[in-house]
Protein backbone atom coordinates (compact mmCIF):
# COMPACT_ATOMS: atom_id res chain seq x y z
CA UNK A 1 -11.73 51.47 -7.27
CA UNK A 2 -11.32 51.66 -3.50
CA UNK A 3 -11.61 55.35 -3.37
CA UNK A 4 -14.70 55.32 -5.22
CA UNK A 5 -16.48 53.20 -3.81
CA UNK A 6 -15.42 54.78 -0.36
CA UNK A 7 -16.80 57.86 -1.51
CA UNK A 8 -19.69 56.35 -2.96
CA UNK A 9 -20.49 54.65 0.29
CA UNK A 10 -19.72 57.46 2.38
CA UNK A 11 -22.03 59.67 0.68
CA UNK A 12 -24.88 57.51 1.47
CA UNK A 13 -23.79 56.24 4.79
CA UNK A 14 -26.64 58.51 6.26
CA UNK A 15 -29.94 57.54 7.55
CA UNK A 16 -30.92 61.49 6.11
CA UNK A 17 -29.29 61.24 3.30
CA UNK A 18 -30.92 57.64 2.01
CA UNK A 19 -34.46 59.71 3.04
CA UNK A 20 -32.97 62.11 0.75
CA UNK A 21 -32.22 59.96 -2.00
CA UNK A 22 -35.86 58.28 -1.84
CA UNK A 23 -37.46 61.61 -2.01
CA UNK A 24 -35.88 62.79 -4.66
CA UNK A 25 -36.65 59.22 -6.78
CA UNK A 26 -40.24 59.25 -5.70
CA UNK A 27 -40.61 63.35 -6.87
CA UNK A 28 -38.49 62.78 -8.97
CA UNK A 29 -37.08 66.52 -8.48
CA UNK A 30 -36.96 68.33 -5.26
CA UNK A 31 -35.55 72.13 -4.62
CA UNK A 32 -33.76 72.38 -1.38
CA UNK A 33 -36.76 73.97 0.31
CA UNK A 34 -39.05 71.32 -0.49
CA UNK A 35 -36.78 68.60 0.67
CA UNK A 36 -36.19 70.82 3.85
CA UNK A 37 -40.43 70.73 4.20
CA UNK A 38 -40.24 67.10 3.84
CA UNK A 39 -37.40 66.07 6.32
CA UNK A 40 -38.09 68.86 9.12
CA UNK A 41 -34.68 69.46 8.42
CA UNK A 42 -32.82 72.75 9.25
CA UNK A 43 -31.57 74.32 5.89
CA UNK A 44 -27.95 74.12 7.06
CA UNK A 45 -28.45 70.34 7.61
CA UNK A 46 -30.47 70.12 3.89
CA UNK A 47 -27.78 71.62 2.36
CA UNK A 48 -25.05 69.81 3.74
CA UNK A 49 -26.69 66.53 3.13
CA UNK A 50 -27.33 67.33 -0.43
CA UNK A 51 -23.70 68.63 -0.85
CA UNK A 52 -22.32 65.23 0.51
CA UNK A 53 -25.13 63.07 -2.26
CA UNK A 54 -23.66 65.77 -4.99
CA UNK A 55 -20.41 65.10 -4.34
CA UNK A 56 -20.53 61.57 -4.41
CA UNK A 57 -22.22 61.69 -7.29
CA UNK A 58 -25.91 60.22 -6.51
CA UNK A 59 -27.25 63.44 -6.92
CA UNK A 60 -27.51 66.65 -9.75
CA UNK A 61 -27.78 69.97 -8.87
CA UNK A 62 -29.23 72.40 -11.26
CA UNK A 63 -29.41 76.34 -10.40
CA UNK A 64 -32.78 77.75 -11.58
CA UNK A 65 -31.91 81.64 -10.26
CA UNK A 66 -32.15 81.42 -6.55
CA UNK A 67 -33.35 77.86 -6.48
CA UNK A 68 -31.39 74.58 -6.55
CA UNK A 69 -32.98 71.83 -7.46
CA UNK A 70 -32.17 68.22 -6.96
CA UNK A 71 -32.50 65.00 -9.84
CA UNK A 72 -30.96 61.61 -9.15
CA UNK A 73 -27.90 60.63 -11.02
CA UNK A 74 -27.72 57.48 -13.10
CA UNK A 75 -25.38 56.13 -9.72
CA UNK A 76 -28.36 57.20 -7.42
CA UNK A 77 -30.87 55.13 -9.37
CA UNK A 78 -28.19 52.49 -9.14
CA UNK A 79 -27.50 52.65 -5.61
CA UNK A 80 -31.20 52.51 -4.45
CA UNK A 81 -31.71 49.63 -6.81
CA UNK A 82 -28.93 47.58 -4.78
CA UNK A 83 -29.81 48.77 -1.01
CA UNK A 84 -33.46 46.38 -0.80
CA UNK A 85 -30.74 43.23 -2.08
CA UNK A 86 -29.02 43.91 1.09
CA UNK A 87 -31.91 43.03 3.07
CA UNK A 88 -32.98 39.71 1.42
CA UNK A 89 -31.65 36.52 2.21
C-alpha cells in the first residue's frame, strides 16, 4: 500500500503535471502536441510529464500511428476528485 500510494503521489507531485491532468479531464483527450500547445511546454518536457502520469497510472496512452494520445484513467478521475478536499476546511 505504501509503494502505491508513493507512486501515486509522486506522479502527481508536479505543478505541470496536475495542469496536465486538468487538461486532459476538461478535453477529455489530448495528443502530446496539443498538450505541448497548451502548456508552452518543450516536447521533451511533455513527454516526460506524461510518461511519469502513465506510469503512475492517472493517465492512458493510446498510439494512433505517429500520434499518442492521452485519456484519464479511472485513478486520474479519482485523484482530481480528492485534490479540491484538500483545500477546504
Amino acid at each position: 500500500l505504501r509503494r502505491q500510494a508513493e507512486r501515486i503521489l509522486k506522479g502527481a507531485a508536479n505543478h505541470r503535471r496536475i495542469q496536465i491532468l486538468l487538461l486532459i479531464q476538461e478535453k477529455r483527450c489530448l495528443s502530446l502536441f496539443a498538450i505541448q500547445d497548451l502548456t508552452a511546454a518543450s516536447r521533451q518536457a511533455v513527454c516526460e510529464h506524461t510518461r511519469r502520469l502513465a506510469l503512475a497510472g492517472l493517465i492512458r496512452k493510446r498510439y494512433r500511428g505517429r500520434e499518442v494520445h492521452h485519456t484519464l484513467a479511472p485513478l486520474g478521475h479519482r485523484i482530481l476528485g480528492f485534490l479540491p478536499s484538500l483545500f477546504t476546511p
